[in-house]
N, C-alpha and C. Protein backbone atom coordinates (compact mmCIF):
# COMPACT_ATOMS: atom_id res chain seq x y z
N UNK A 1 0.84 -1.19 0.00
CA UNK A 1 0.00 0.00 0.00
C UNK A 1 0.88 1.24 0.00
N UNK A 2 0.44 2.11 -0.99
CA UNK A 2 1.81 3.73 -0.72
C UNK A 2 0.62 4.53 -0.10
N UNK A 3 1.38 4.92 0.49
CA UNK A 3 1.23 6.64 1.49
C UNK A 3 1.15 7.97 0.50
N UNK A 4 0.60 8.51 0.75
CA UNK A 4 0.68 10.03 0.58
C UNK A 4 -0.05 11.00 1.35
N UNK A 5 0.03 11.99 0.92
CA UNK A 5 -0.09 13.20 2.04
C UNK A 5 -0.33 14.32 1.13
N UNK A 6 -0.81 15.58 1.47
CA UNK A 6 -1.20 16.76 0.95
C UNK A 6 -0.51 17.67 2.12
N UNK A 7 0.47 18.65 1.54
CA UNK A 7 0.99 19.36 2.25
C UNK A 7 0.70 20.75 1.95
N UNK A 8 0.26 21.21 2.85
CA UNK A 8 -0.40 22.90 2.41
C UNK A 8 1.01 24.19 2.07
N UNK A 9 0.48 24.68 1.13
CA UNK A 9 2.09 25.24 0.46
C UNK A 9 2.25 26.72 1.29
N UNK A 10 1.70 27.05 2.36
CA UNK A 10 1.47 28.01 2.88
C UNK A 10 2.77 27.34 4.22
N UNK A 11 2.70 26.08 4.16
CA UNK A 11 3.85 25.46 5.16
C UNK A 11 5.32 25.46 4.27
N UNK A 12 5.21 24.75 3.41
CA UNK A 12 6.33 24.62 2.85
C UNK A 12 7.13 25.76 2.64
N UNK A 13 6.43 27.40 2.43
CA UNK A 13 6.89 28.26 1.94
C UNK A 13 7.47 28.92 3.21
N UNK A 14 7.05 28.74 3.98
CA UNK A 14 7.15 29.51 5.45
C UNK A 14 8.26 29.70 5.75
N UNK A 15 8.80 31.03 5.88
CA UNK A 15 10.42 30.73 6.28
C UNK A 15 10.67 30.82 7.81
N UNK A 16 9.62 31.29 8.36
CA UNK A 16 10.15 31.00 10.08
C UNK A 16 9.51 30.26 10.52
N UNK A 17 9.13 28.84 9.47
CA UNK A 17 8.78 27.72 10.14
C UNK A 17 9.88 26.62 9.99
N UNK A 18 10.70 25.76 10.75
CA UNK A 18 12.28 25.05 10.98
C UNK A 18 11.82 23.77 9.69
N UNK A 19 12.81 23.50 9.05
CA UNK A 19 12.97 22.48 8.28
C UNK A 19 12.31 20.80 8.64
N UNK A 20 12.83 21.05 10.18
CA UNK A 20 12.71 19.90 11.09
C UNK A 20 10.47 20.13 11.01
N UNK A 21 10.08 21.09 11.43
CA UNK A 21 8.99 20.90 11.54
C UNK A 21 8.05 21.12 10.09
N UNK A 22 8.93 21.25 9.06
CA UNK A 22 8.12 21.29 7.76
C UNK A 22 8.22 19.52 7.61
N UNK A 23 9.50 18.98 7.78
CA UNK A 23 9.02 17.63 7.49
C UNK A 23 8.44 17.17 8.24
N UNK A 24 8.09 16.82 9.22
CA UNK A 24 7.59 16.73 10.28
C UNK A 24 5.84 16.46 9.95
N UNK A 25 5.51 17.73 9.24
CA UNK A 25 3.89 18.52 8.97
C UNK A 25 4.05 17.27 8.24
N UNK A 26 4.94 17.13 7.06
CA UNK A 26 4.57 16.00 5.63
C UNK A 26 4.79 14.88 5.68
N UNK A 27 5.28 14.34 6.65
CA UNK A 27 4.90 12.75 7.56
C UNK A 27 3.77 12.52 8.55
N UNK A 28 2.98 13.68 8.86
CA UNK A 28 2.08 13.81 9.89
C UNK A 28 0.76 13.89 8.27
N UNK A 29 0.99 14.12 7.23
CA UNK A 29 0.11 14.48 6.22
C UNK A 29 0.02 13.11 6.05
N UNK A 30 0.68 12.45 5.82
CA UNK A 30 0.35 10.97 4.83
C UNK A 30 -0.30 9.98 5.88
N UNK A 31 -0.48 10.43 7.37
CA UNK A 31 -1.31 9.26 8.25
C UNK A 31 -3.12 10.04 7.95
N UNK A 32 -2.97 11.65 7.73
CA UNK A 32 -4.33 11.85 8.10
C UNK A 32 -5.41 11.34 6.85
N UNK A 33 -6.74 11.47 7.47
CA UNK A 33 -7.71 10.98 6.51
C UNK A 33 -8.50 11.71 6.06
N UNK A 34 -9.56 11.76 5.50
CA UNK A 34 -10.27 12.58 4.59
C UNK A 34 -11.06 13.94 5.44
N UNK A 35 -10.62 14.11 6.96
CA UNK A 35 -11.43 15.00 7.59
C UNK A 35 -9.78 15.73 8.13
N UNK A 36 -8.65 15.57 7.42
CA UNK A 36 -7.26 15.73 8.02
C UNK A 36 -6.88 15.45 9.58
N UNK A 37 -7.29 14.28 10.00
CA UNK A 37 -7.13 14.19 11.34
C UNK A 37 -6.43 12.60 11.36
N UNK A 38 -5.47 12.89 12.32
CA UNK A 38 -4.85 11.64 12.34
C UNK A 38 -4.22 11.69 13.73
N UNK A 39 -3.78 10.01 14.15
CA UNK A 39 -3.35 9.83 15.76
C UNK A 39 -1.76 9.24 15.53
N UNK A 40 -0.82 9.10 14.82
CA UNK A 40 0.18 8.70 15.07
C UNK A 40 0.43 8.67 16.13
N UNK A 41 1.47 8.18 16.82
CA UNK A 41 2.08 8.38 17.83
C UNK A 41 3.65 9.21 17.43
N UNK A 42 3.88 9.50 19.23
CA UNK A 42 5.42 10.88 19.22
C UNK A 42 6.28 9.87 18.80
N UNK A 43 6.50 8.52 18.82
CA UNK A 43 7.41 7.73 18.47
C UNK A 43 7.70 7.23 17.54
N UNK A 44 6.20 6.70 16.61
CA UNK A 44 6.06 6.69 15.18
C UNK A 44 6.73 7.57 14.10
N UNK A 45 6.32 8.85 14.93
CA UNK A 45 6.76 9.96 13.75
C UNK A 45 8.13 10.18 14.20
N UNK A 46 8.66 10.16 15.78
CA UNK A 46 10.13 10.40 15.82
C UNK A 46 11.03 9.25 14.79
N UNK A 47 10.80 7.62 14.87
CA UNK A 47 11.37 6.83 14.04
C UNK A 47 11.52 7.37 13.01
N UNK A 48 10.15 7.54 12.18
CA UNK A 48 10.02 7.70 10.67
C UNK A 48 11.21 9.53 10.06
N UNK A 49 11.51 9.77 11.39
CA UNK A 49 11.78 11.20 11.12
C UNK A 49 13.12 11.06 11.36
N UNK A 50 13.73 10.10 12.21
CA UNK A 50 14.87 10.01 12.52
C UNK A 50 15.31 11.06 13.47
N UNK A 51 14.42 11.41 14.66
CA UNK A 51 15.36 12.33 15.64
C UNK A 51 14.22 11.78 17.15
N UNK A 52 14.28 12.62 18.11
CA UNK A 52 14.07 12.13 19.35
C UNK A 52 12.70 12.78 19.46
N UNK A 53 11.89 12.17 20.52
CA UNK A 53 10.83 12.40 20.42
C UNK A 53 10.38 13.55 21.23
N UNK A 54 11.51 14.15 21.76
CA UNK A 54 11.24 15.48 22.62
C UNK A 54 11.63 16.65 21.21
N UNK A 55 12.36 16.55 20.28
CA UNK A 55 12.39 16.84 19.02
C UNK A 55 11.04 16.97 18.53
N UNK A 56 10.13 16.16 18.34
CA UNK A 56 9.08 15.32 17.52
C UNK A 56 7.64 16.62 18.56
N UNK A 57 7.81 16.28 19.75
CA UNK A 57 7.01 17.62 20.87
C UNK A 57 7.53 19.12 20.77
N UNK A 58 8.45 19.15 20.40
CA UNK A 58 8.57 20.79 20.05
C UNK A 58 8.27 21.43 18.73
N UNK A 59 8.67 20.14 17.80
CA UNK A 59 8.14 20.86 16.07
C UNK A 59 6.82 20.64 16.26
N UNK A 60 5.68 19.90 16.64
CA UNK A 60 4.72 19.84 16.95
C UNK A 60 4.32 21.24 17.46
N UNK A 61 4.77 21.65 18.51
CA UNK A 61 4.12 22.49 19.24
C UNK A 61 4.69 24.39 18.45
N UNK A 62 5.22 23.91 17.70
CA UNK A 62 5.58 24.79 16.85
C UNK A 62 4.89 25.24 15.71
N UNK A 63 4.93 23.81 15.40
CA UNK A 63 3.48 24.06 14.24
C UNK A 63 2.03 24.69 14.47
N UNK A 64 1.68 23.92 16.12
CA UNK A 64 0.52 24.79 16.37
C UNK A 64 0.52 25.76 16.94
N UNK A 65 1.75 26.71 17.28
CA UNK A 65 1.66 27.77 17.51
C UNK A 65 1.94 28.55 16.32
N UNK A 66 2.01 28.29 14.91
CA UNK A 66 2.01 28.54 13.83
C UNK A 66 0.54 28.89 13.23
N UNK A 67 -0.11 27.92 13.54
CA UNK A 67 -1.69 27.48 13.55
C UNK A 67 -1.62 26.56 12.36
N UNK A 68 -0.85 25.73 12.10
CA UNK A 68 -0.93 24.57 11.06
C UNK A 68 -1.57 23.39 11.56
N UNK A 69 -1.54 22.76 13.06
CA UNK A 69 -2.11 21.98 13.14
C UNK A 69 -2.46 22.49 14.49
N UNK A 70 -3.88 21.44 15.08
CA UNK A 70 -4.41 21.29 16.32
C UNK A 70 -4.15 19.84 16.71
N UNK A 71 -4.09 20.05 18.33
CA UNK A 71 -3.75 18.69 18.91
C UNK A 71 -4.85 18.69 19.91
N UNK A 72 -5.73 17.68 20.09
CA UNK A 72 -6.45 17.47 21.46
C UNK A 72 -6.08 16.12 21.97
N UNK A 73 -5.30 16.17 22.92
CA UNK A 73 -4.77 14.54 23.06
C UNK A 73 -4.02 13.75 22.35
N UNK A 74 -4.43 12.88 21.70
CA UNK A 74 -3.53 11.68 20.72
C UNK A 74 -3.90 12.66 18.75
N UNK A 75 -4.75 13.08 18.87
CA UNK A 75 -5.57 13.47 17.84
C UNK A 75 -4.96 14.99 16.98
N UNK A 76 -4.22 14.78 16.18
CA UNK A 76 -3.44 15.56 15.36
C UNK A 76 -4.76 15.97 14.43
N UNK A 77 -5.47 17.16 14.42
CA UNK A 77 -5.43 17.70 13.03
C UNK A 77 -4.99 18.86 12.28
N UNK A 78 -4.43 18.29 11.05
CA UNK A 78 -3.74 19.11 10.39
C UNK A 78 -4.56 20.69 9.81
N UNK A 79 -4.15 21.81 9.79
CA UNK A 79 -4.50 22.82 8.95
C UNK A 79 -4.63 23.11 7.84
């Protein structure tokens, strides 16, 4: 089965948003589903990302202080 993802170009373009949390957004894109909401886990995406998962909680929390994504709990949705 392949993956994909829709990455909003309003992220990609962003220049005071960190490299680390643009990829980040576009591995967090290819789990969500047709309402952009998805539950990975901090560990899932730290593996797939290759860095630590306190890494993985700050580009996160970066992003939504960006307003790209919302988090309520396990429940990522993307912007």
């Amino acid at each position: 089965m392949k993956r994909f993802g829709i990455v909003n170009y309003e992220v990609v373009t962003d220049p005071e948003l960190s490299l680390q949390a643009k990829g980040i957004y576009a591995v967090i894109s290819t789990y969500c589903n047709s309402n952009r909401t998805c539950y990975p886990s901090i560990a899932t995406i730290a593996d797939l990302c290759d860095v630590s998962t306190r890494t993985v909680d700050r580009k996160l929390k970066e992003l939504k202080n960006k307003g790209y994504l919302e988090r309520n709990g396990k429940i990522i949705k993307v912007l």
